[in-house]
C-alpha atoms as a PDB file:
ATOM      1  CA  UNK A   1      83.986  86.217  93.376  1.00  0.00           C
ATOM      2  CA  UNK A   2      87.529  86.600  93.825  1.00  0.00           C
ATOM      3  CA  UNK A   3      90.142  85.627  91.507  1.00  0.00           C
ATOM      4  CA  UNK A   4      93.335  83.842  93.067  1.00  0.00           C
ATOM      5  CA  UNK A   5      96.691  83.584  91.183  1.00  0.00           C
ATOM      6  CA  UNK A   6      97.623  79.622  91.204  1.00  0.00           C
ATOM      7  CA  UNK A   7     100.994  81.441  92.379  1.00  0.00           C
ATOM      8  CA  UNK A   8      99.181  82.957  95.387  1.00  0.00           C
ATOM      9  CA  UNK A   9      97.425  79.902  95.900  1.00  0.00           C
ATOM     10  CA  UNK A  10     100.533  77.997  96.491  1.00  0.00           C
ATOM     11  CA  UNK A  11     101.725  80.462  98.150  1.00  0.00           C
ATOM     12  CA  UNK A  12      99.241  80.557 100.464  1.00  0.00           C
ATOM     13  CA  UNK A  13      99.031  76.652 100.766  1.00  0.00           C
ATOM     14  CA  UNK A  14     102.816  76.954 101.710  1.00  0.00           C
ATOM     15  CA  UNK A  15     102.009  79.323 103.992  1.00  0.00           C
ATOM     16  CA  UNK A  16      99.326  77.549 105.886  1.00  0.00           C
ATOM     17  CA  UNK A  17     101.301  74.227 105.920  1.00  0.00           C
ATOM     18  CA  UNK A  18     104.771  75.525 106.903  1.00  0.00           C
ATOM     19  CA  UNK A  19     104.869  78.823 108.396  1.00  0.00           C
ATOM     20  CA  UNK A  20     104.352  77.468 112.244  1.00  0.00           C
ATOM     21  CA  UNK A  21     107.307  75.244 111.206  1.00  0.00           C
ATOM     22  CA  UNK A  22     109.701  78.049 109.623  1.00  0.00           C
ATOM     23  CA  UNK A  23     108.890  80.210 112.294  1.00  0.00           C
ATOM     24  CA  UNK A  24     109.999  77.782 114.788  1.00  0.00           C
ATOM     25  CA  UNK A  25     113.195  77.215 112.652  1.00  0.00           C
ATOM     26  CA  UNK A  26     114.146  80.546 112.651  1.00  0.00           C
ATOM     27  CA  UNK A  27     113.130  80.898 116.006  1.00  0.00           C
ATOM     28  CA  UNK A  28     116.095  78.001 117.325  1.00  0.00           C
ATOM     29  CA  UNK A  29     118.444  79.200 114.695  1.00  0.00           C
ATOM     30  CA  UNK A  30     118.371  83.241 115.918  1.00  0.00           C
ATOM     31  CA  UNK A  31     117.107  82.435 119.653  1.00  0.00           C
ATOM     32  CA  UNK A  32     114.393  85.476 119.477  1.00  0.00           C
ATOM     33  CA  UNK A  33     110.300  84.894 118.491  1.00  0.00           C
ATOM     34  CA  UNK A  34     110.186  88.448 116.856  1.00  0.00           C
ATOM     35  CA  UNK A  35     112.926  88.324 114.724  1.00  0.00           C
ATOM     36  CA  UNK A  36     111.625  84.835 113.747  1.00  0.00           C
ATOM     37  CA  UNK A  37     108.599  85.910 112.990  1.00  0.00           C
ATOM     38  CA  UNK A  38     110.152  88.874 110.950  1.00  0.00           C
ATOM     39  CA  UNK A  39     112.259  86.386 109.235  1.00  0.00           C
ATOM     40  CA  UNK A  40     109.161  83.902 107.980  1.00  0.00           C
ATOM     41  CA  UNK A  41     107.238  87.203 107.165  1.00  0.00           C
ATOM     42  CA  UNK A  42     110.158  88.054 104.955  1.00  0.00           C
ATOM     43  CA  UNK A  43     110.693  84.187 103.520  1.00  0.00           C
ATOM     44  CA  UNK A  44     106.765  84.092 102.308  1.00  0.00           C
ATOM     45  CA  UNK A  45     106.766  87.954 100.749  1.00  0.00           C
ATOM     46  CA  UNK A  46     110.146  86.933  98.917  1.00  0.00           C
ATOM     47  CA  UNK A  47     107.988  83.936  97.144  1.00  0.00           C
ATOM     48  CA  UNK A  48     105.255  86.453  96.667  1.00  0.00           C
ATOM     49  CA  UNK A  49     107.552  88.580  94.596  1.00  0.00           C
ATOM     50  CA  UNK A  50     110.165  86.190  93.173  1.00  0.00           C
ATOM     51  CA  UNK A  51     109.630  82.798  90.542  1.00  0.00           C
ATOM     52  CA  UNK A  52     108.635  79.884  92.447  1.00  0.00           C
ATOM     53  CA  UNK A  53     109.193  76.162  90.395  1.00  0.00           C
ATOM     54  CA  UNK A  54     106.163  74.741  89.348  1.00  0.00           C
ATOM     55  CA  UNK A  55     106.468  72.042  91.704  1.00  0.00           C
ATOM     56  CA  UNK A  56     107.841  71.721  94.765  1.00  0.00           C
ATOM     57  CA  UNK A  57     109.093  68.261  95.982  1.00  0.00           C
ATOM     58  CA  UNK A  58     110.705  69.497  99.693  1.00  0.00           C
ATOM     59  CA  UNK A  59     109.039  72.693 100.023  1.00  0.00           C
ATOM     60  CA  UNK A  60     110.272  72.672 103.607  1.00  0.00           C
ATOM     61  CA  UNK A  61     113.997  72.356 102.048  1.00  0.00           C
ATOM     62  CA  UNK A  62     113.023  75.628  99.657  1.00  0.00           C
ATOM     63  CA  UNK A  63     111.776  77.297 102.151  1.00  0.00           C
ATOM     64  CA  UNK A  64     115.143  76.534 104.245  1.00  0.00           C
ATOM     65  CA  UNK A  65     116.978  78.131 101.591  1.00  0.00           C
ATOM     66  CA  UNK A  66     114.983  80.868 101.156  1.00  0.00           C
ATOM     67  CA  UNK A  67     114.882  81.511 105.298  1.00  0.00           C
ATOM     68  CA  UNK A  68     118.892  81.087 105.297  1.00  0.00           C
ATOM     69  CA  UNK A  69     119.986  83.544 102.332  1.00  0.00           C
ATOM     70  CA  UNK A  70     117.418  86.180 104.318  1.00  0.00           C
ATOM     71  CA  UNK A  71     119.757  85.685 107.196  1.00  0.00           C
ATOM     72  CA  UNK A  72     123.070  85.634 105.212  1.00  0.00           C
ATOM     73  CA  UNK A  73     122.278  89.083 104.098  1.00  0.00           C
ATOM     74  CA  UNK A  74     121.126  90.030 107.921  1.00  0.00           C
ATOM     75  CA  UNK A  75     123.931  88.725 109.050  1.00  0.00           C
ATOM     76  CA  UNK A  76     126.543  90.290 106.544  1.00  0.00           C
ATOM     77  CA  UNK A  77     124.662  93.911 107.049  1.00  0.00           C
ATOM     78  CA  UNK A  78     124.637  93.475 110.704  1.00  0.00           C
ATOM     79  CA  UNK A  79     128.618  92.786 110.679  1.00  0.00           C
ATOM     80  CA  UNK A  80     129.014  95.420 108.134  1.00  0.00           C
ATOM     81  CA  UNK A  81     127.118  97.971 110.662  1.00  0.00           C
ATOM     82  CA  UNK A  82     129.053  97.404 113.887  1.00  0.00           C
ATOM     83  CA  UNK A  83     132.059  97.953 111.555  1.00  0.00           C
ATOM     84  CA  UNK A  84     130.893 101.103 110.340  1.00  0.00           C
ATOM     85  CA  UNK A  85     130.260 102.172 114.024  1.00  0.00           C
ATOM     86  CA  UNK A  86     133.147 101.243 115.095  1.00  0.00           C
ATOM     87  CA  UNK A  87     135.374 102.978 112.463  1.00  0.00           C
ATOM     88  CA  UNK A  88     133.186 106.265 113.278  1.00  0.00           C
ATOM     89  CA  UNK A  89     133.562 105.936 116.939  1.00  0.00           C
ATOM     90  CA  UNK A  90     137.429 106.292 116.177  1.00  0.00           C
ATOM     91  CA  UNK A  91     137.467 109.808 114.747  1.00  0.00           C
ATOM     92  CA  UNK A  92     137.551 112.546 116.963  1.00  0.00           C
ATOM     93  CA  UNK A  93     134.693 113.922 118.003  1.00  0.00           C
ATOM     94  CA  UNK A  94     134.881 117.558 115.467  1.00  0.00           C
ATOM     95  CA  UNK A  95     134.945 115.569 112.690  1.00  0.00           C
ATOM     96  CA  UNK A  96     132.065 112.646 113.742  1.00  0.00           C
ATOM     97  CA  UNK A  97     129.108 112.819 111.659  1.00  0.00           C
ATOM     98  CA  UNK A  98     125.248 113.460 112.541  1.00  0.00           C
ATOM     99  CA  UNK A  99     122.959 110.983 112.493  1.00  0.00           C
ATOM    100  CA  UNK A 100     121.745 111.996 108.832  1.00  0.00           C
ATOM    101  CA  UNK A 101     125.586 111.397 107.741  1.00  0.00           C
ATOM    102  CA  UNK A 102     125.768 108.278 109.547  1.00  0.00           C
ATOM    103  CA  UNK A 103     122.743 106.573 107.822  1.00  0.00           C
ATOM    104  CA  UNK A 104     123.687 107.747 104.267  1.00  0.00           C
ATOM    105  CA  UNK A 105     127.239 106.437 104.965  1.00  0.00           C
ATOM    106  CA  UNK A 106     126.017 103.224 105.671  1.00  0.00           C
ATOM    107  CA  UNK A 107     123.785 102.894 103.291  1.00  0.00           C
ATOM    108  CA  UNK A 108     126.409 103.803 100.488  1.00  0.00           C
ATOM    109  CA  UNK A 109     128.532 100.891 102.219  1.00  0.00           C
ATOM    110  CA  UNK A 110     125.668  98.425 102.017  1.00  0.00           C
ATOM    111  CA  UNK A 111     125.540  99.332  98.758  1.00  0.00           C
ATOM    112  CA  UNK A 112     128.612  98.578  97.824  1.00  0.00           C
ATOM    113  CA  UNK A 113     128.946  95.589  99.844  1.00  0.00           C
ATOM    114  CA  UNK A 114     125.781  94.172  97.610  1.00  0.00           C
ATOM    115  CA  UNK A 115     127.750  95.148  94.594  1.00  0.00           C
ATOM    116  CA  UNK A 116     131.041  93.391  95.445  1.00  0.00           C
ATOM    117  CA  UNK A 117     129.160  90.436  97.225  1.00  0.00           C
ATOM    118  CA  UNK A 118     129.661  87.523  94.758  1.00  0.00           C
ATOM    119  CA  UNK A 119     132.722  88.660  93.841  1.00  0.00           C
ATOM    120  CA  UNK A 120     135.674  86.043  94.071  1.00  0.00           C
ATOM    121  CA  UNK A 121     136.974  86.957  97.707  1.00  0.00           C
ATOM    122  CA  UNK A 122     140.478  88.325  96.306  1.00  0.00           C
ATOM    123  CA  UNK A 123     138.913  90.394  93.281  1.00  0.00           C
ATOM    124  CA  UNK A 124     137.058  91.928  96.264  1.00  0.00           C
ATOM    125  CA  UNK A 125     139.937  92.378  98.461  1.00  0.00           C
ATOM    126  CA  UNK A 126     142.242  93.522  95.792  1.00  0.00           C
ATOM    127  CA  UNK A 127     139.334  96.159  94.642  1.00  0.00           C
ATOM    128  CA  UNK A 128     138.877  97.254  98.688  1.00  0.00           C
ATOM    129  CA  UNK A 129     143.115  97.649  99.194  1.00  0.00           C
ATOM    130  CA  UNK A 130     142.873 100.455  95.694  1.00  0.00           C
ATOM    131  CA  UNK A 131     139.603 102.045  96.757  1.00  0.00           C
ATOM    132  CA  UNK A 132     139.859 102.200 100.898  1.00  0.00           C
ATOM    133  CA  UNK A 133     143.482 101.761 101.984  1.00  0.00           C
ATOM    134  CA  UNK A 134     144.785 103.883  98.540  1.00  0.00           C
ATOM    135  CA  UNK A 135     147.462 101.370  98.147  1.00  0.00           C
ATOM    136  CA  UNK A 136     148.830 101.094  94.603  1.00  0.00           C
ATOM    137  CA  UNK A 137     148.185  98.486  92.564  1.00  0.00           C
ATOM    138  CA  UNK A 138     152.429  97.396  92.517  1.00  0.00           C
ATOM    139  CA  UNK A 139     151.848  97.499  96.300  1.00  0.00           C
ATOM    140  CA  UNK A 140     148.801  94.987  95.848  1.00  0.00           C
ATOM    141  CA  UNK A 141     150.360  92.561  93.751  1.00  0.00           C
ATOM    142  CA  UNK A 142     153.187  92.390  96.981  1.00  0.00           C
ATOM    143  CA  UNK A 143     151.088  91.962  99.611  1.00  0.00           C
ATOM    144  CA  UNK A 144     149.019  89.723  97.972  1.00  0.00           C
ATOM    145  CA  UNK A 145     151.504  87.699  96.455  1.00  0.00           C
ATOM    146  CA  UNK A 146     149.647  88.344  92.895  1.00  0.00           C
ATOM    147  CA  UNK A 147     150.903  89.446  89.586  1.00  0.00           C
ATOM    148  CA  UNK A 148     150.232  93.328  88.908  1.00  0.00           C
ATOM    149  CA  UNK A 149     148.633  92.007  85.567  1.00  0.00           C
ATOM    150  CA  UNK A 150     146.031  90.074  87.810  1.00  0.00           C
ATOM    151  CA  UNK A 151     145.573  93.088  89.744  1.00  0.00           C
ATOM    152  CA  UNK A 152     144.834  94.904  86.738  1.00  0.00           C
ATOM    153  CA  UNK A 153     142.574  91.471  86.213  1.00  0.00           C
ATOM    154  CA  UNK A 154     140.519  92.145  89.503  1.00  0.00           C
ATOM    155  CA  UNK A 155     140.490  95.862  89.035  1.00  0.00           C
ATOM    156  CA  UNK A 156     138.810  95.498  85.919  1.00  0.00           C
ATOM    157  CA  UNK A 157     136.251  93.140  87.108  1.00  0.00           C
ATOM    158  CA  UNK A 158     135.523  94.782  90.260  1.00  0.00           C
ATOM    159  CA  UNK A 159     134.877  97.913  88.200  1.00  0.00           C
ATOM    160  CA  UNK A 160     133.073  96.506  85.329  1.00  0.00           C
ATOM    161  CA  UNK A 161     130.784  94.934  87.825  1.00  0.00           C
ATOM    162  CA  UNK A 162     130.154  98.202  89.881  1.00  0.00           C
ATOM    163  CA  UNK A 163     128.793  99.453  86.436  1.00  0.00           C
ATOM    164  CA  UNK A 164     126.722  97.271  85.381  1.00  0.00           C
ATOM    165  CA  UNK A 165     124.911  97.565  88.738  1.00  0.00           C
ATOM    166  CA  UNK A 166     124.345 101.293  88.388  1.00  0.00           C
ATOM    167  CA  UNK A 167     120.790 102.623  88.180  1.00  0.00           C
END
């Protein structure tokens, strides 16, 4: 006899109730049956790992949720790729790095990008002018139209937050 979590057993009820259904969500929303089928795959393991509420009113609705911050993230690391690409398909070709280089570079920007993610979208912009265009932080305050003590401000919380992330 095999024991079954109650977790696993809703999980597994979910499953059997609503995956035909997410699948065919994702499927309209992204417009292509594998990556739907990636995408539901993804939704049930995240309940599988994560806290699900005892009881679920509109599991449909959770599930929804669940599905769309999945794609967010897809979405986001997608953009952030052809970016990356982009950028490196600007250098001259002496200087372009292997496809070792590549991969480590973009994963140090998704990185990064997770780190600064919920960040208030000028703390993150003011933290990206310092750290990628090297502009000073008297330079920041103009073009943002900020003081240089709220610089200062978003420095420090840009910082404090790319610390406490650290393994």
């Amino acid at each position: 006899m095999q024991l079954v979590s109650p977790v696993t057993r809703t999980v597994e009820g979910l499953y059997q109730q609503h995956h035909t259904w997410l699948q065919g969500w994702l499927h309209r929303k992204l417009g292509c049956s594998q990556l739907a089928a990636d995408f539901a795959q993804d939704t049930f393991t995240r309940l599988l790992g994560g806290r699900m509420p005892d009881v679920l009113h509109e599991p449909r609705a959770y599930l929804t949720t669940l599905a769309k911050g999945l794609l967010v993230n897809w979405y986001r690391r997608r953009d952030l790729e052809r970016a990356c690409l982009e950028a490196l398909a600007q250098l001259p070709e002496p200087v372009q790095p292997s496809a070792e280089e590549r991969y480590m570079l973009f994963e140090t920007l998704c990185e990064i990008d997770d780190m600064l993610a919920d960040l208030p979208a000028l703390v993150r912009q003011t933290f990206l002018m310092s750290q990628l265009e090297e502009m000073k932080y008297d330079e920041i305050a103009d073009a943002l139209g900020i003081s240089l003590s709220t610089v200062k401000r978003y420095m420090r919380e840009a910082f404090l937050r790319c610390l406490r992330v650290q393994p």
